[in-house]
C-alpha atoms as a PDB file:
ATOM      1  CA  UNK A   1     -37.309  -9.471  35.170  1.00  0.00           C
ATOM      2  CA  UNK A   2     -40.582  -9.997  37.762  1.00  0.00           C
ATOM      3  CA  UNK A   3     -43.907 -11.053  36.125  1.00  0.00           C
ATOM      4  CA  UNK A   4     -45.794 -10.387  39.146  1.00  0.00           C
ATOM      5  CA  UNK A   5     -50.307 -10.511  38.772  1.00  0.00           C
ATOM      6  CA  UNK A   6     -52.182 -10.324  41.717  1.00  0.00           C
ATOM      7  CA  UNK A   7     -55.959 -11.006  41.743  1.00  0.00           C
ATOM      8  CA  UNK A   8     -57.649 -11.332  44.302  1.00  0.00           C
ATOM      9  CA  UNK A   9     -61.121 -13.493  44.235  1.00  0.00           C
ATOM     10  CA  UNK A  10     -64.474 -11.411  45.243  1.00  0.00           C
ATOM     11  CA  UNK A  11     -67.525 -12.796  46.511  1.00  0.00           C
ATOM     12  CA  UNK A  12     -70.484 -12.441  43.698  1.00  0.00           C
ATOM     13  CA  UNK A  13     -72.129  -9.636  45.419  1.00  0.00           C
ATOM     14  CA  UNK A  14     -69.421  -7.732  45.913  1.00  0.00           C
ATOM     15  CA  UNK A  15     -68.669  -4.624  43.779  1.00  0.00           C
ATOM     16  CA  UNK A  16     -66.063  -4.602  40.920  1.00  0.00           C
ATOM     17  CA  UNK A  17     -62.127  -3.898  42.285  1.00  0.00           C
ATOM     18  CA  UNK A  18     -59.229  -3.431  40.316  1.00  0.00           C
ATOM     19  CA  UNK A  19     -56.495  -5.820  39.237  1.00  0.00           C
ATOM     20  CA  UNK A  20     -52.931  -4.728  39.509  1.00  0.00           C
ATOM     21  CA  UNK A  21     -50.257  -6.120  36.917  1.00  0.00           C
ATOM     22  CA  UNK A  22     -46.785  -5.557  38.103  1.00  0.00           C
ATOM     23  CA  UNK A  23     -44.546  -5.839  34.633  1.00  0.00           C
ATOM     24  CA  UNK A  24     -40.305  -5.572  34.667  1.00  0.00           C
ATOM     25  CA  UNK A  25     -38.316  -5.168  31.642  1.00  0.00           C
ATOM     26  CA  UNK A  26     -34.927  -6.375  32.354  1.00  0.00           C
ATOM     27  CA  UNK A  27     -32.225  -3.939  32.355  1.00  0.00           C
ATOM     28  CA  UNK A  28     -31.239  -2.321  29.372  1.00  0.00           C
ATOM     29  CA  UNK A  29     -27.362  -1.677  29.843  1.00  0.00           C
ATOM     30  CA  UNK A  30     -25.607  -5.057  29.354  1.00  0.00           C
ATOM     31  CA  UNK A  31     -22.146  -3.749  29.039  1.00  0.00           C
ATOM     32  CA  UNK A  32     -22.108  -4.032  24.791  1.00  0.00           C
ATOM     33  CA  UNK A  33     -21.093  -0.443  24.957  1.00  0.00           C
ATOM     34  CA  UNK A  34     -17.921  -0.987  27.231  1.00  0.00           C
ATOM     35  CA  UNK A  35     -16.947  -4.503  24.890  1.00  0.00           C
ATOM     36  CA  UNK A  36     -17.444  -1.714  21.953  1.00  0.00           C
ATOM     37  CA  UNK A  37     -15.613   0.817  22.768  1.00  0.00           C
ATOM     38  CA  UNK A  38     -12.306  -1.643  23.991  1.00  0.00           C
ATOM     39  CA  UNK A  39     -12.771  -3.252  20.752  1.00  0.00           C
ATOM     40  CA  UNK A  40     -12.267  -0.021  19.092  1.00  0.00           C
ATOM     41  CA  UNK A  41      -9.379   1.422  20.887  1.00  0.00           C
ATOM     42  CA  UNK A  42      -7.879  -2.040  20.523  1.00  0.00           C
ATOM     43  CA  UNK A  43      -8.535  -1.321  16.262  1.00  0.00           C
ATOM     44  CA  UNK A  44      -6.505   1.921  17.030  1.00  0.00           C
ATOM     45  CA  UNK A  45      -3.873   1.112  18.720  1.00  0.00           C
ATOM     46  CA  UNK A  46      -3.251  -1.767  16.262  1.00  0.00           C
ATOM     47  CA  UNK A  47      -3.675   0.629  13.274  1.00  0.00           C
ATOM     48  CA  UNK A  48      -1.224   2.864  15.190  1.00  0.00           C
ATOM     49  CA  UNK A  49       1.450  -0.174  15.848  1.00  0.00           C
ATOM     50  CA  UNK A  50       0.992  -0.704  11.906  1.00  0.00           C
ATOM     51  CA  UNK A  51       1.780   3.130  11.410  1.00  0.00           C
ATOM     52  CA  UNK A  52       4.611   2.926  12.989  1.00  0.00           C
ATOM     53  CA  UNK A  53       5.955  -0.044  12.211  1.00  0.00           C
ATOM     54  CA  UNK A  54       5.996   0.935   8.662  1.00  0.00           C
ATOM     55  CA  UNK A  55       7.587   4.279   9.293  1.00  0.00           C
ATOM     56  CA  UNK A  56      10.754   2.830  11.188  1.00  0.00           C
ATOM     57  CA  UNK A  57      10.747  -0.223   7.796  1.00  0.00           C
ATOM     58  CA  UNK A  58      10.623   3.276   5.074  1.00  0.00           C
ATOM     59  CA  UNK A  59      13.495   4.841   7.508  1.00  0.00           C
ATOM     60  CA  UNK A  60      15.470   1.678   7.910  1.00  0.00           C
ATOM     61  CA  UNK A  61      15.344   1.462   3.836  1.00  0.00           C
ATOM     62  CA  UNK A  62      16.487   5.074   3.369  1.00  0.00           C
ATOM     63  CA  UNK A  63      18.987   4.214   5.228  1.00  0.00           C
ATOM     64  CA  UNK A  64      20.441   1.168   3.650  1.00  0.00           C
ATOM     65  CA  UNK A  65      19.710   2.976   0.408  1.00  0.00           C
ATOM     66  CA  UNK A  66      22.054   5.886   1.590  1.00  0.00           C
ATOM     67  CA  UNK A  67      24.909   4.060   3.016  1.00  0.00           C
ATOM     68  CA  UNK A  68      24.915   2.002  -0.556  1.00  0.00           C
ATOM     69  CA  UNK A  69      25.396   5.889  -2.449  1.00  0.00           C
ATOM     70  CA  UNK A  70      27.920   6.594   0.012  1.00  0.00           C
ATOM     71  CA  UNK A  71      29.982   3.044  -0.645  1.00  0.00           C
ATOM     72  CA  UNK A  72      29.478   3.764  -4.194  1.00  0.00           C
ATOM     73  CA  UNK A  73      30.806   7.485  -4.052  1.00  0.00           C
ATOM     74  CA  UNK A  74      33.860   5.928  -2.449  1.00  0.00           C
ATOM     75  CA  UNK A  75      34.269   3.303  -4.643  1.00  0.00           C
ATOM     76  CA  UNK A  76      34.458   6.163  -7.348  1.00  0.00           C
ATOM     77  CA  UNK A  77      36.316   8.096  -5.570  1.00  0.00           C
ATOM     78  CA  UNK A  78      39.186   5.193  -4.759  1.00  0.00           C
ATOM     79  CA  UNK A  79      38.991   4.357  -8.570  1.00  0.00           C
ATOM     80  CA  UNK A  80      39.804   8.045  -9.422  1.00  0.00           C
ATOM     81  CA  UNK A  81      42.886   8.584  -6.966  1.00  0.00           C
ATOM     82  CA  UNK A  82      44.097   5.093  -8.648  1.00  0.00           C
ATOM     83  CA  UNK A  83      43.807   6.521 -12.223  1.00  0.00           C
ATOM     84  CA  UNK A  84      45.425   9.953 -11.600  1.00  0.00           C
ATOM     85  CA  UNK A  85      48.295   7.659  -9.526  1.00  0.00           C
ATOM     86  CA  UNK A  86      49.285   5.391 -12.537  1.00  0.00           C
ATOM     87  CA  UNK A  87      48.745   8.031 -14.754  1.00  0.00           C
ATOM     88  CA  UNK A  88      50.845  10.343 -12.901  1.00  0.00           C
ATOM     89  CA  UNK A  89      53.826   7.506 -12.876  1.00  0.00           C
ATOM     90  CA  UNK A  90      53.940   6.968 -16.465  1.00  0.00           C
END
């Protein structure tokens, strides 16, 4: 983040000193792991919604698929009772 040098100038008879270099990375951690993880969870719980959704559409046909047998097992069934009845009359 801070670029920081310090030198300081010596005379020319004055012995060698050392320079200090003061060097900061910027901060690793910029919150890609947190947008990451949400955007996963929000992948599951979609994938979940999906799931589900289908589920209650495959019940929903069984159903209607059901309810059509029965109405058709009745229909037999009326047409039956009015076969034995006119045969029954004759």
């Amino acid at each position: 983040m801070a670029d920081e040098t310090i030198i300081t100038p010596q005379p020319a008879d004055a012995p060698a000193t050392h320079t200090t270099i003061i060097h900061e990375a910027p901060p690793s951690n910029s919150g890609m792991g947190i947008i990451m993880a949400l955007i996963l969870l929000a992948v599951v719980l979609g994938g979940f919604y999906l799931y589900t959704q289908n589920s209650r559409e495959s019940a929903r046909d069984n159903a209607v698929a059901e309810a059509a047998s029965d109405v058709g097992n009745a229909a037999t069934k009326v047409g039956d009772a009015a076969e034995e009845a006119v045969s029954t009359k004759k």
